[in-house]
N, C-alpha and C. Protein backbone atom coordinates (compact mmCIF):
# COMPACT_ATOMS: atom_id res chain seq x y z
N UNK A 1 73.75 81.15 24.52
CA UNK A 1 74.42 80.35 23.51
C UNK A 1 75.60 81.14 22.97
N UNK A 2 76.90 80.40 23.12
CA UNK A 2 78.22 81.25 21.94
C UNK A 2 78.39 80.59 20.96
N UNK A 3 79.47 80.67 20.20
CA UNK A 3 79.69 80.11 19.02
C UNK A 3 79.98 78.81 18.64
N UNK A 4 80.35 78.41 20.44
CA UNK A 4 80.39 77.23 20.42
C UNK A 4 79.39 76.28 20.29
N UNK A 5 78.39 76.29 21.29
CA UNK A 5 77.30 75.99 21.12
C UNK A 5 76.71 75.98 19.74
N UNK A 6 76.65 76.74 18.79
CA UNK A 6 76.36 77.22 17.71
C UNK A 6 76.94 76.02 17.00
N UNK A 7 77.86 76.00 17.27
CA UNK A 7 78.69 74.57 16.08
C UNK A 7 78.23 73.55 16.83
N UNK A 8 77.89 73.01 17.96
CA UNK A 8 77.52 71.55 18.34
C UNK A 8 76.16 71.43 17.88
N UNK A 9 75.15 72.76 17.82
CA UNK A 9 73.90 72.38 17.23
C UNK A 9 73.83 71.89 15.52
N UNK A 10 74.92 73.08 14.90
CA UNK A 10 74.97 72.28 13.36
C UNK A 10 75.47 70.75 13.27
N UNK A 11 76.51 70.71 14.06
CA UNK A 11 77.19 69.51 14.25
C UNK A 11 76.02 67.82 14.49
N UNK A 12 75.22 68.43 15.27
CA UNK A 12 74.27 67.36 14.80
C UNK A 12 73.15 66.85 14.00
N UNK A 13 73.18 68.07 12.96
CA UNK A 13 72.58 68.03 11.92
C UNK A 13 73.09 67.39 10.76
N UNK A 14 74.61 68.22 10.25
CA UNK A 14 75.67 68.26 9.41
C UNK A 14 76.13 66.81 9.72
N UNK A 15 76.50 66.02 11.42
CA UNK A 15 77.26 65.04 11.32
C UNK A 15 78.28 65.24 11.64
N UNK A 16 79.67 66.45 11.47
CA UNK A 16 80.82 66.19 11.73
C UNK A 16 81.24 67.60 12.43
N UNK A 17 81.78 67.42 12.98
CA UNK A 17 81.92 68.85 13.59
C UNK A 17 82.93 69.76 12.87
N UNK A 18 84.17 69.16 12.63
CA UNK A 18 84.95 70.00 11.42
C UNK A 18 84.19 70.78 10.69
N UNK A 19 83.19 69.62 9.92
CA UNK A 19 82.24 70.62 8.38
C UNK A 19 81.38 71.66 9.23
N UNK A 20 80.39 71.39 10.62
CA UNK A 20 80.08 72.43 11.59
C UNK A 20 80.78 74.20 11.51
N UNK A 21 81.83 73.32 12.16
CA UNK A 21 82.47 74.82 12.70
C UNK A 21 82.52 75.76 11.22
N UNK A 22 83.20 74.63 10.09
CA UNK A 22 83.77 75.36 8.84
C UNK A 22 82.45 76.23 8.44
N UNK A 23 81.27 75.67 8.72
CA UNK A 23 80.11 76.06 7.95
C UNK A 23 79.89 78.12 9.05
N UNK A 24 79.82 77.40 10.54
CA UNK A 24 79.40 78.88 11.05
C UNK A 24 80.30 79.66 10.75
N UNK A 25 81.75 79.53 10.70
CA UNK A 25 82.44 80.60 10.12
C UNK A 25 82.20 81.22 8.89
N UNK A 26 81.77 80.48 7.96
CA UNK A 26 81.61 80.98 6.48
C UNK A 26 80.71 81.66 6.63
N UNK A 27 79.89 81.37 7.50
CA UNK A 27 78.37 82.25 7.15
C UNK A 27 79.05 83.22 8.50
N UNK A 28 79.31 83.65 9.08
CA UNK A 28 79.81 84.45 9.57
C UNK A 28 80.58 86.04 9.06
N UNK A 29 82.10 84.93 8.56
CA UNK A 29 82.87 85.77 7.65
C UNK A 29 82.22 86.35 6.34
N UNK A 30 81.06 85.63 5.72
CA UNK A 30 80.46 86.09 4.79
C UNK A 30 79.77 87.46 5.43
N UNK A 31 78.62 87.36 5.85
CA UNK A 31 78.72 88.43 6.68
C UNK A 31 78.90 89.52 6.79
N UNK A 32 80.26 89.25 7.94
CA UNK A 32 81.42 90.86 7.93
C UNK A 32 82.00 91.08 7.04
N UNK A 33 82.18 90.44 5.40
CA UNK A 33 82.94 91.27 4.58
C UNK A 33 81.80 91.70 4.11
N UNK A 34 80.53 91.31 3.74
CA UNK A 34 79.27 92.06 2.83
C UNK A 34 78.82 93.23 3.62
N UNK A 35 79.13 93.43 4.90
CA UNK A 35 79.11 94.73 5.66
C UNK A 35 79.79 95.23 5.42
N UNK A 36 81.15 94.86 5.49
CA UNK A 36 82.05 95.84 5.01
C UNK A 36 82.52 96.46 4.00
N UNK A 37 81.72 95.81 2.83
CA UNK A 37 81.77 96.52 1.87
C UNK A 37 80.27 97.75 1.64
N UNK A 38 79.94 97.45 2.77
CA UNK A 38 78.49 98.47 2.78
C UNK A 38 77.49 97.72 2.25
N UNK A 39 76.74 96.76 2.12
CA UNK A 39 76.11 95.83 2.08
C UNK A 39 75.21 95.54 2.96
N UNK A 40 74.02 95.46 2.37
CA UNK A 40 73.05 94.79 3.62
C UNK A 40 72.56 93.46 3.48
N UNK A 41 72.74 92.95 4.23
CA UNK A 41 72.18 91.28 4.21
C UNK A 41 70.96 91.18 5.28
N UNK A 42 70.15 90.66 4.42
CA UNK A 42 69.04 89.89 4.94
C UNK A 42 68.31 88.73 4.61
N UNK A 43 68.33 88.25 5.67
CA UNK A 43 67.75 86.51 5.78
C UNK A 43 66.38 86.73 6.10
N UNK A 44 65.79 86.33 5.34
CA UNK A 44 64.25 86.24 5.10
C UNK A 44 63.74 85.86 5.65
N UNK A 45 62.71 86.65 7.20
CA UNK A 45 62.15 85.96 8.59
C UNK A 45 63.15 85.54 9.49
N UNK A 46 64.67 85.74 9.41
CA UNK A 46 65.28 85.93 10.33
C UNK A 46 65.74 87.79 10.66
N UNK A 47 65.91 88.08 9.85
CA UNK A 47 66.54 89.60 10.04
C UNK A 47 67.41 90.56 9.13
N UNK A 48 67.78 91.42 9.65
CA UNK A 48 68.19 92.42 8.03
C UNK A 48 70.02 92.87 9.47
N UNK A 49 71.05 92.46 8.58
CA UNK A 49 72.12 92.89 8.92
C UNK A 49 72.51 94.63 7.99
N UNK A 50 72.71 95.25 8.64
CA UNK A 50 73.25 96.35 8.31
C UNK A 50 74.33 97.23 8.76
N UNK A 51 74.97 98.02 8.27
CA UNK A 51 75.41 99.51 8.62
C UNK A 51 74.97 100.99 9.09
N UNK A 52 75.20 101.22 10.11
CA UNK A 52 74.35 102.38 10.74
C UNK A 52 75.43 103.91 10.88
N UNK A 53 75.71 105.30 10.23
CA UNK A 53 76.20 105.54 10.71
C UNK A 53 76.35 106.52 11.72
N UNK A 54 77.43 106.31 12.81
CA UNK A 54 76.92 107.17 13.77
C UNK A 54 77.90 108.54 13.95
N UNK A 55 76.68 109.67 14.01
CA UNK A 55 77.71 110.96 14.16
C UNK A 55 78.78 111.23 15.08
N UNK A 56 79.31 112.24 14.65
CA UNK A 56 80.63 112.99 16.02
C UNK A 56 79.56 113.14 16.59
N UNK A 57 80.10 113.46 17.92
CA UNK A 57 79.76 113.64 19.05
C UNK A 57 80.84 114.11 20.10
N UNK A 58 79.99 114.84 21.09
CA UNK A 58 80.54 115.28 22.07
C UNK A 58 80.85 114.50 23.46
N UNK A 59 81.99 113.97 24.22
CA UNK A 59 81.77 113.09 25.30
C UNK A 59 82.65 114.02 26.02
N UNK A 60 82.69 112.96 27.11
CA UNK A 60 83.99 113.39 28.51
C UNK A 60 84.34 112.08 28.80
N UNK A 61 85.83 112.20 29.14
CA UNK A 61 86.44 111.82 29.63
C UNK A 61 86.63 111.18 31.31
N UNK A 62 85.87 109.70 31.39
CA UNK A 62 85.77 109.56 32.60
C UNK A 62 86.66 109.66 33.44
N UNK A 63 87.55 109.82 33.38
CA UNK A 63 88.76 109.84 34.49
C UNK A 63 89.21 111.21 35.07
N UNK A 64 88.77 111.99 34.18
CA UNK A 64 89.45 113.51 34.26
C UNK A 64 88.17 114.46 34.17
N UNK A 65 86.98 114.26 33.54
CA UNK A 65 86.22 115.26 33.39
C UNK A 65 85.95 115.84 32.28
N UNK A 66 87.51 115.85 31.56
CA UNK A 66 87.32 116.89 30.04
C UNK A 66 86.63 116.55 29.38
N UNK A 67 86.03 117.53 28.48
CA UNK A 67 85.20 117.47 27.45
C UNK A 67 86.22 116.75 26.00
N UNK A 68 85.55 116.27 25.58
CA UNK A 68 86.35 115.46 24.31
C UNK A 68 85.09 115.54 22.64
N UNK A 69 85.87 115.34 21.70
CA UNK A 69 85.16 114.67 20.38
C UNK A 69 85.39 113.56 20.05
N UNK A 70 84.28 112.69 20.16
CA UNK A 70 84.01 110.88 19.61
C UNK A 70 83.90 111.36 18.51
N UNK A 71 85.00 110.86 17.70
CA UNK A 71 84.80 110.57 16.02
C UNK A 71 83.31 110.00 15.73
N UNK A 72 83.04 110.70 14.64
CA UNK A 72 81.84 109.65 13.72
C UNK A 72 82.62 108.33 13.22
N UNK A 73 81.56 106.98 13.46
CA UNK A 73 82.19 105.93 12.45
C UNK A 73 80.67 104.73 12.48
N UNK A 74 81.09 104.08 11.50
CA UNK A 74 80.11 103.19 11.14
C UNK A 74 79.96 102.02 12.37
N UNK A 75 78.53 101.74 12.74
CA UNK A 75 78.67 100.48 13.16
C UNK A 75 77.37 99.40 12.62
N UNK A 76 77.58 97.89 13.17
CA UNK A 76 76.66 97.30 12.73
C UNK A 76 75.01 96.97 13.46
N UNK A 77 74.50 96.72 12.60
CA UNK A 77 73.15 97.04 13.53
C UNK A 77 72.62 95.98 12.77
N UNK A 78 71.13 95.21 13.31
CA UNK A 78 70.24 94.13 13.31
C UNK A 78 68.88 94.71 13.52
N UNK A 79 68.69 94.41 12.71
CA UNK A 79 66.63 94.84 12.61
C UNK A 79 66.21 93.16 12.60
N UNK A 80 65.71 92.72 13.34
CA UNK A 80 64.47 91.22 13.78
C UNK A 80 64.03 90.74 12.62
N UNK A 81 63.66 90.02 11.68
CA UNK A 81 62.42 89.99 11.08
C UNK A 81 60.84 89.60 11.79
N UNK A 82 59.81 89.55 10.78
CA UNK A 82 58.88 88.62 11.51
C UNK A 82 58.70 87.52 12.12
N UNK A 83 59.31 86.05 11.63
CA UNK A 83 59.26 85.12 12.25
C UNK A 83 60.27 84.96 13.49
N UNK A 84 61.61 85.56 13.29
CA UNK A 84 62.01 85.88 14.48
C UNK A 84 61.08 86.30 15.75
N UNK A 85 60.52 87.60 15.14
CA UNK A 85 60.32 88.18 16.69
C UNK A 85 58.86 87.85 16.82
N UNK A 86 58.10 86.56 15.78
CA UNK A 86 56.76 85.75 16.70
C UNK A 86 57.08 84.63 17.21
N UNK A 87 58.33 84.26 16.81
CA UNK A 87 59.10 83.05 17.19
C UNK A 87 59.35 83.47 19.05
N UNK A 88 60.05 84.58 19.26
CA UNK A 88 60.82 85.42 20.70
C UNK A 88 58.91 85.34 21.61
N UNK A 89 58.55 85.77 20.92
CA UNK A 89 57.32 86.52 21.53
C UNK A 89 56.48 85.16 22.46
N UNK A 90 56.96 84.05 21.61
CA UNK A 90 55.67 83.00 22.09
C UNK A 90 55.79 82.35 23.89
């Protein structure tokens, strides 16, 4: 399923697809700014949205071999809730 999909399923709930789409974006964009302000959101039996952060690190360079430093930086991460993952499981 993409995002599209995503709006034809509200869409036949909601009725119109305009108010659809408008709706997954909001809850979307809501979202990525409450992450980005460092924020954790969680939907109750669906899952916990968060911020994870991840250290420097050491890599290489696939093309050449060299050794390199990956900056540390934040990314986003998803923990399941319960009804989710007895919902997945069945």
């Amino acid at each position: 399923m993409n995002k599209g999909d995503l709006v034809d399923a509200v869409t036949k709930v909601v009725g119109s697809k305009k108010l659809a789409e408008g709706s997954v974006n909001c809850v979307l964009d809501t979202i990525s700014a409450a992450l980005k302000k460092g924020d954790k959101v969680t939907l109750i039996g669906f899952g916990t949205f968060s911020i994870a952060k991840r250290a420097a690190r050491t890599g290489r360079n696939p093309q050449t071999g060299k050794e390199m430093t990956i900056k540390a930086k934040k990314v986003p991460k998803f923990v399941a809730g319960k009804k989710l993952k007895d919902t997945v499981a069945k």
